[in-house]
Protein backbone atom coordinates (compact mmCIF):
# COMPACT_ATOMS: atom_id res chain seq x y z
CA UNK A 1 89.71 171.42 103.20
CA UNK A 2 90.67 175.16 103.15
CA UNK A 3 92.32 176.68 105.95
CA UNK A 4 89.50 178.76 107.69
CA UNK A 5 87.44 175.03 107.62
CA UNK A 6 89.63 173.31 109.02
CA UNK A 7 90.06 176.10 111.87
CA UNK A 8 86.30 175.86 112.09
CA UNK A 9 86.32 172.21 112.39
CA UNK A 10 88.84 172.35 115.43
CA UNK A 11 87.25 175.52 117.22
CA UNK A 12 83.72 173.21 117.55
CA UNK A 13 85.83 170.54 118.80
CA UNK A 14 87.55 172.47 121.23
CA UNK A 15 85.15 171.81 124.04
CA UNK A 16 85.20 168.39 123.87
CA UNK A 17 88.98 168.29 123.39
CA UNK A 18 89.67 170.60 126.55
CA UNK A 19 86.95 168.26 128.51
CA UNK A 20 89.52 165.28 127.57
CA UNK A 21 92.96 167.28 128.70
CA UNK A 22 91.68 168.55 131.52
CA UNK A 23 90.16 165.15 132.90
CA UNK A 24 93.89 163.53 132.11
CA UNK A 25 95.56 166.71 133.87
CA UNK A 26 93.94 168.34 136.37
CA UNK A 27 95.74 171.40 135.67
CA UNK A 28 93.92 174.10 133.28
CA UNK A 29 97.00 175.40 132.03
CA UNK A 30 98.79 171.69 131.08
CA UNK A 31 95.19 170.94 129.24
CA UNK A 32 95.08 174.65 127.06
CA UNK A 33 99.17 173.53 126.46
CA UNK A 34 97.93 170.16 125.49
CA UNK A 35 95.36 171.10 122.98
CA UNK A 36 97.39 173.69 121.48
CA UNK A 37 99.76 171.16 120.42
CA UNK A 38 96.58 169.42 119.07
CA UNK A 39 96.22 172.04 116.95
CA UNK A 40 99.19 172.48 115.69
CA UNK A 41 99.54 169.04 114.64
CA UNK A 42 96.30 169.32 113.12
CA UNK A 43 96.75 172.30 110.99
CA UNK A 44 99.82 170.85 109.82
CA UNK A 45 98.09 167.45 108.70
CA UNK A 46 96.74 166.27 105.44
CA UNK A 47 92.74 166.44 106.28
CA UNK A 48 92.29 165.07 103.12
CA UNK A 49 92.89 161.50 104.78
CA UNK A 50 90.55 162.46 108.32
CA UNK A 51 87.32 160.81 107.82
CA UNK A 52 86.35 161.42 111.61
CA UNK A 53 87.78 164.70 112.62
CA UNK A 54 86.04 164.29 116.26
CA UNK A 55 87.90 160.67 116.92
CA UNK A 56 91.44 161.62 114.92
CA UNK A 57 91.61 165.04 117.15
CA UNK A 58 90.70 163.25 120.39
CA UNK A 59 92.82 160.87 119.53
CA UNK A 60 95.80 163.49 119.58
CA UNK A 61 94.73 164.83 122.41
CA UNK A 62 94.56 162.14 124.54
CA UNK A 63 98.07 160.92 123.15
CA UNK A 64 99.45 164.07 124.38
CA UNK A 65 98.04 164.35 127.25
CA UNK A 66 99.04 160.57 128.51
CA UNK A 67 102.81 162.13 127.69
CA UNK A 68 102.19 165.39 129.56
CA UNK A 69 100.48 163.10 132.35
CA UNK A 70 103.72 160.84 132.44
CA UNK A 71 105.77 163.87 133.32
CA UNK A 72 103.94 165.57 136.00
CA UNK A 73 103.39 162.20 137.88
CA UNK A 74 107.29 163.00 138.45
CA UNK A 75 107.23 166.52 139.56
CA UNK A 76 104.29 165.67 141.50
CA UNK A 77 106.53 163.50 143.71
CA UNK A 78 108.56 166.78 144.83
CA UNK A 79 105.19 168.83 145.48
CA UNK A 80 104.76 170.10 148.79
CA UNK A 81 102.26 169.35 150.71
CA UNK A 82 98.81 167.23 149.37
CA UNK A 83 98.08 167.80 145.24
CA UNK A 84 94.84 169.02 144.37
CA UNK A 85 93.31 169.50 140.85
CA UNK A 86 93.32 173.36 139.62
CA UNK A 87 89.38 174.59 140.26
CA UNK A 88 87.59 175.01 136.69
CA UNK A 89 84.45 177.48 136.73
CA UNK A 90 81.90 175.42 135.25
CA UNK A 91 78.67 175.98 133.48
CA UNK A 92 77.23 173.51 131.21
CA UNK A 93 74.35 175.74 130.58
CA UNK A 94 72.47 174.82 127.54
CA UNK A 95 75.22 172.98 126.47
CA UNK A 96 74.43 169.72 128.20
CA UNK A 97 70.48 169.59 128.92
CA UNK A 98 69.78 166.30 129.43
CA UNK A 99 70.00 165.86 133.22
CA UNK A 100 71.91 162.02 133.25
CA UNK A 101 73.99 163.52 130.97
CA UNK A 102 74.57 166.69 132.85
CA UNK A 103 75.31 164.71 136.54
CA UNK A 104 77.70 162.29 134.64
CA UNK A 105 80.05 165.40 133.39
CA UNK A 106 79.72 167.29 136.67
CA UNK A 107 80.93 163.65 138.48
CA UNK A 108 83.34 163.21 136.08
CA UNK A 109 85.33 166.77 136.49
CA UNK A 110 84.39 166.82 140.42
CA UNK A 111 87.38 167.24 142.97
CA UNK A 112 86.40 163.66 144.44
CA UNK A 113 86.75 162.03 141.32
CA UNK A 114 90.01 164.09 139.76
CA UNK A 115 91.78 162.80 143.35
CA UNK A 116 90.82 159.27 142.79
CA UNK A 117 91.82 159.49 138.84
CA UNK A 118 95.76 160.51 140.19
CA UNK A 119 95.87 157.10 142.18
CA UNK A 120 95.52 155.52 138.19
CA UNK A 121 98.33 154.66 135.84
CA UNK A 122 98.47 156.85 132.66
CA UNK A 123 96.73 154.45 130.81
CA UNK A 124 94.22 153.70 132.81
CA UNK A 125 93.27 157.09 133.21
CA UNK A 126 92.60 157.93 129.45
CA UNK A 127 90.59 154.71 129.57
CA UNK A 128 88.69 155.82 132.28
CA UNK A 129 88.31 159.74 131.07
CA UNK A 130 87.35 158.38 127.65
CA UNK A 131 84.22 155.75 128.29
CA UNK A 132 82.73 156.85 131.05
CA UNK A 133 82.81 160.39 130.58
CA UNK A 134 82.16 161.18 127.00
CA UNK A 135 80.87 157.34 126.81
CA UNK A 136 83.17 156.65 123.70
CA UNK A 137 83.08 153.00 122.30
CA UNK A 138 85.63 150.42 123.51
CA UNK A 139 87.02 149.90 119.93
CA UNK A 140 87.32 153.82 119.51
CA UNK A 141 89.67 154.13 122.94
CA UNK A 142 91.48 150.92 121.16
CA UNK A 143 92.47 152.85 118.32
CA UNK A 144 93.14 155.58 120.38
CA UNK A 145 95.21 154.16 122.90
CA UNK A 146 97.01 151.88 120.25
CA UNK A 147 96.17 148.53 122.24
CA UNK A 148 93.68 145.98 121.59
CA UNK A 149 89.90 146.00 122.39
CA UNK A 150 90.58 142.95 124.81
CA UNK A 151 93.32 145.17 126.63
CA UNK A 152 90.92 147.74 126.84
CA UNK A 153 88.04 146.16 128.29
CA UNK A 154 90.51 144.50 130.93
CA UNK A 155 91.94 148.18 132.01
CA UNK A 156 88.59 149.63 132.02
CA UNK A 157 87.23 147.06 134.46
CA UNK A 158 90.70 147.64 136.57
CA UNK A 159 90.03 151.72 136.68
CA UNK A 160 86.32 151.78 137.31
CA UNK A 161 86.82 149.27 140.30
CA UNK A 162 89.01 151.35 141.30
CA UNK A 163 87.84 154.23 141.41
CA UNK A 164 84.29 152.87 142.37
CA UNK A 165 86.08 151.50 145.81
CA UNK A 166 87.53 154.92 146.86
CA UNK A 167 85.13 157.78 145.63
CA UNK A 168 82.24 159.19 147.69
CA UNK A 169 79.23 156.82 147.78
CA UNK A 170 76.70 158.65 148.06
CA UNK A 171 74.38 161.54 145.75
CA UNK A 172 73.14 164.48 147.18
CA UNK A 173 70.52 166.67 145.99
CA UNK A 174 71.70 170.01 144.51
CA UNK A 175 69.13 172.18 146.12
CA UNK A 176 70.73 170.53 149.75
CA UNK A 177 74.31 170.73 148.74
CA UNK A 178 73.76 174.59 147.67
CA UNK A 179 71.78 175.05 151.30
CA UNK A 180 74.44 173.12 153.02
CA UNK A 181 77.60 174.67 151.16
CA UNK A 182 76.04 178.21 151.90
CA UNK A 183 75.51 177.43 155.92
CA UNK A 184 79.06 175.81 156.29
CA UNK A 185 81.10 179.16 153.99
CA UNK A 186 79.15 181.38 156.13
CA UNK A 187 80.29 179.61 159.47
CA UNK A 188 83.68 180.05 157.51
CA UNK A 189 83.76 183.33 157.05
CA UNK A 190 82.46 184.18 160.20
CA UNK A 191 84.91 182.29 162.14
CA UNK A 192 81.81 180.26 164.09
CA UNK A 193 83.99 177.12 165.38
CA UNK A 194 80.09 175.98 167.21
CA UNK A 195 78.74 176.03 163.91
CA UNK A 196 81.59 174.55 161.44
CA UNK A 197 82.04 171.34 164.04
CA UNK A 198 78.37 171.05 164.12
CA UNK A 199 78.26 171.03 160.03
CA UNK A 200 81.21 168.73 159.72
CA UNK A 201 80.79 164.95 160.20
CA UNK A 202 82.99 163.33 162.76
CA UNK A 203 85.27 162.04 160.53
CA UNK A 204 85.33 164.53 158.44
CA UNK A 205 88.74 165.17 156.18
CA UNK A 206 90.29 168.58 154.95
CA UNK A 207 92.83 168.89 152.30
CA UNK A 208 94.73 171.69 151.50
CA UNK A 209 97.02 172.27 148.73
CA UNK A 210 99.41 175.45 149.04
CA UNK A 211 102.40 173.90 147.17
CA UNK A 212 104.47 175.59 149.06
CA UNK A 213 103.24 179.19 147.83
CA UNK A 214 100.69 179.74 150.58
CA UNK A 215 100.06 178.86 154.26
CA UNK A 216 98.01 175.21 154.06
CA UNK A 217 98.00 172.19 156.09
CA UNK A 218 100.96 169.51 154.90
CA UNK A 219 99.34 167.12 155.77
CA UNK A 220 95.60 165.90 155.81
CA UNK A 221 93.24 167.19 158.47
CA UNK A 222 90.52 164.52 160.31
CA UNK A 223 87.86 165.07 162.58
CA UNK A 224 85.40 167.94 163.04
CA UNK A 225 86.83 169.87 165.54
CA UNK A 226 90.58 170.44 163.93
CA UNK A 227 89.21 171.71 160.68
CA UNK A 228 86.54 173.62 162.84
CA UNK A 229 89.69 175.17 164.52
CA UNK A 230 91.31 175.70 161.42
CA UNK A 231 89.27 177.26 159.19
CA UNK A 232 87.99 179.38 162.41
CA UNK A 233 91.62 180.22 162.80
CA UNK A 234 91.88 180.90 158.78
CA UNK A 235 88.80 183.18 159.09
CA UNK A 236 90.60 185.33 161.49
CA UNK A 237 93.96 185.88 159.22
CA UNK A 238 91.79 186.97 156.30
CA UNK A 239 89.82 190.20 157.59
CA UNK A 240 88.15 191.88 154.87
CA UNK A 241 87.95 189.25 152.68
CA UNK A 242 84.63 188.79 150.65
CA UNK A 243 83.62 185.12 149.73
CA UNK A 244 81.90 184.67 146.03
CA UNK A 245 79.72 181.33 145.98
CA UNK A 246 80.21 179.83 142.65
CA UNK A 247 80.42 176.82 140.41
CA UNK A 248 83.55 174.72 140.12
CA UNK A 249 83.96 171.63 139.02
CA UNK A 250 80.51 170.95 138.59
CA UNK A 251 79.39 171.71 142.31
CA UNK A 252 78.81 174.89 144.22
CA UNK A 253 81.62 176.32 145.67
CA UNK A 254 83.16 179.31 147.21
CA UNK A 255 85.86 181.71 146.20
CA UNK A 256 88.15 183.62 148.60
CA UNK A 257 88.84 187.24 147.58
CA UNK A 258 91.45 189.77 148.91
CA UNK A 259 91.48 192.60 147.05
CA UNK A 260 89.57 191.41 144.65
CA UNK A 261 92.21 188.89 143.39
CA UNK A 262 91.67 185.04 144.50
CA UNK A 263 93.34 183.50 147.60
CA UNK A 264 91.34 180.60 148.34
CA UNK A 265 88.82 178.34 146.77
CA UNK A 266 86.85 176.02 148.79
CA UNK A 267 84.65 172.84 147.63
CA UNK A 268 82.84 169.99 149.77
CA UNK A 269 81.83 167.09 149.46
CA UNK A 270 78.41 166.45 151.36
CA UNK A 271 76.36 164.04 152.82
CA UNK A 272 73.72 163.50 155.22
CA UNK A 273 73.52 167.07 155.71
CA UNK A 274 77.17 166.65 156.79
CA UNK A 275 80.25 167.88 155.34
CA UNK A 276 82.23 164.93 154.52
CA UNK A 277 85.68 166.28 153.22
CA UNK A 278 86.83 170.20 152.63
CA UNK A 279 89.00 170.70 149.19
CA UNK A 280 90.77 173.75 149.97
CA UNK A 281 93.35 175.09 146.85
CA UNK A 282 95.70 178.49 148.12
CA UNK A 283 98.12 177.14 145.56
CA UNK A 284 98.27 180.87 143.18
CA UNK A 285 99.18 179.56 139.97
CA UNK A 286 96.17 177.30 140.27
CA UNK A 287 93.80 180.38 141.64
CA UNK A 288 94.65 182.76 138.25
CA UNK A 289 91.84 181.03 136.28
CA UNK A 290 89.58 182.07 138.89
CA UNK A 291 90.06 185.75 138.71
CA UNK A 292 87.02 187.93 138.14
């Protein structure tokens, strides 16, 4: 295989491999690190000897991101405040058009889910990322992972449960959660304390990640009326900010702007026609992506 093919080859890939990294990592930056490294191992390989280019280069991938993963599970220990995942613009576009297909992606790479996913060992994670997001065959993530198909199966069953007994539970029409996301950013941004507490369920939660780079809660907010006085209270700090509704992580979502650069992302989940839980990211280095 000449050189340009095999650049080809790795460029289609790409999507897929980034889809993988990111899911293990919840950092953009740690997943374009990740399949860098992919590539260089892969343009230094013999192709000759790659019968499934798609399975050996996720198989990389997901190698090096379980090693990456291992490592920021310890720095994560010294981060300041609650972790979130780093908002990713999304737009599966024509890229995904089967609708199952397109909900099962947008779950996958949602903040709910990427919160859960941390709670998992390393392991159990690729396991997880692997089947039931791209839907890859048990004996494929066994070759992968270097372990048997039995062991496979058994950690599968472990990280689904698990994350099955602590995500959201329920589905909520796109159409609503656009209407609803819209109402609740606009009581937001106009500082309406009425109108957030009456959008927020009781027990509503709000998590805010800062690490230690910009003013957010340390600890996790609950009920309606402290994140009502919060982000009424946020709202007020912020004067001419403008507020860009957009997708991230496969649900619409709002972006912060101050002078035009990114200070705050915001993404809910909702149900009921209640907002559930607030994901609010001030963290910068995980705002640059977001930059218009």
């Amino acid at each position: 295989m000449s050189a340009d093919a095999a650049t080809d080859l790795f460029e289609e890939h790409r999507p897929v491999l980034m889809g993988v990294a990111y899911r293990m990592l919840g950092r953009v930056a740690d997943a374009e690190d990740v399949v860098q490294e992919a590539w260089l191992r892969w343009s230094g390989s013999d192709h000759g000897d790659v019968r499934d280019p798609r399975g050996y280069l996720v198989r990389i991938t997901t190698r090096l991101a379980i090693d990456r993963l291992r490592q920021a599970q310890a720095r994560r220990e010294a981060y300041v405040g609650p972790w979130l995942p780093e908002p990713l613009a999304t737009d599966f576009g024509d890229a995904v058009p089967d609708t199952a297909e397109r909900a099962v992606l947008a779950e996958s790479v949602s903040f709910a889910v990427l919160v859960v996913l941390e709670s998992l060992s390393p392991l159990e994670r690729a396991v997880f990322v692997l089947r039931e997001a791209f839907g890859l065959p048990y004996g494929e993530i066994a070759a992968t992972l270097d372990r048997t198909e039995a062991a496979v199966r058994q950690l599968a069953g472990r990280a689904r449960r698990h994350v099955e007994e602590r995500k959201p539970r329920y589905t909520v029409d796109p159409a609503e959660r656009r209407a609803l996301t819209e109402r609740f950013i606009a009581a937001a941004a106009g500082g309406d304390l009425g109108q957030l507490v009456a959008l927020l369920a009781p027990d509503a939660r709000l998590i805010g990640d800062g690490g230690g780079r910009a003013q957010a809660p340390l600890r996790i907010l609950e009920t309606a009326d402290k994140i009502g006085r919060f982000l009424a209270g946020a709202a007020s700090r912020l004067p001419g900010a403008e507020l860009r509704l957009t997708e991230l992580n496969g649900q619409v979502a709002a972006v912060v702007l101050l002078d035009g650069t990114p200070d705050m992302a915001f993404s809910l989940d909702v149900a009921d026609g209640l907002v559930q839980c607030v994901y609010v990211v001030r963290n910068p280095e995980k705002l640059a992506g977001l930059a218009v």
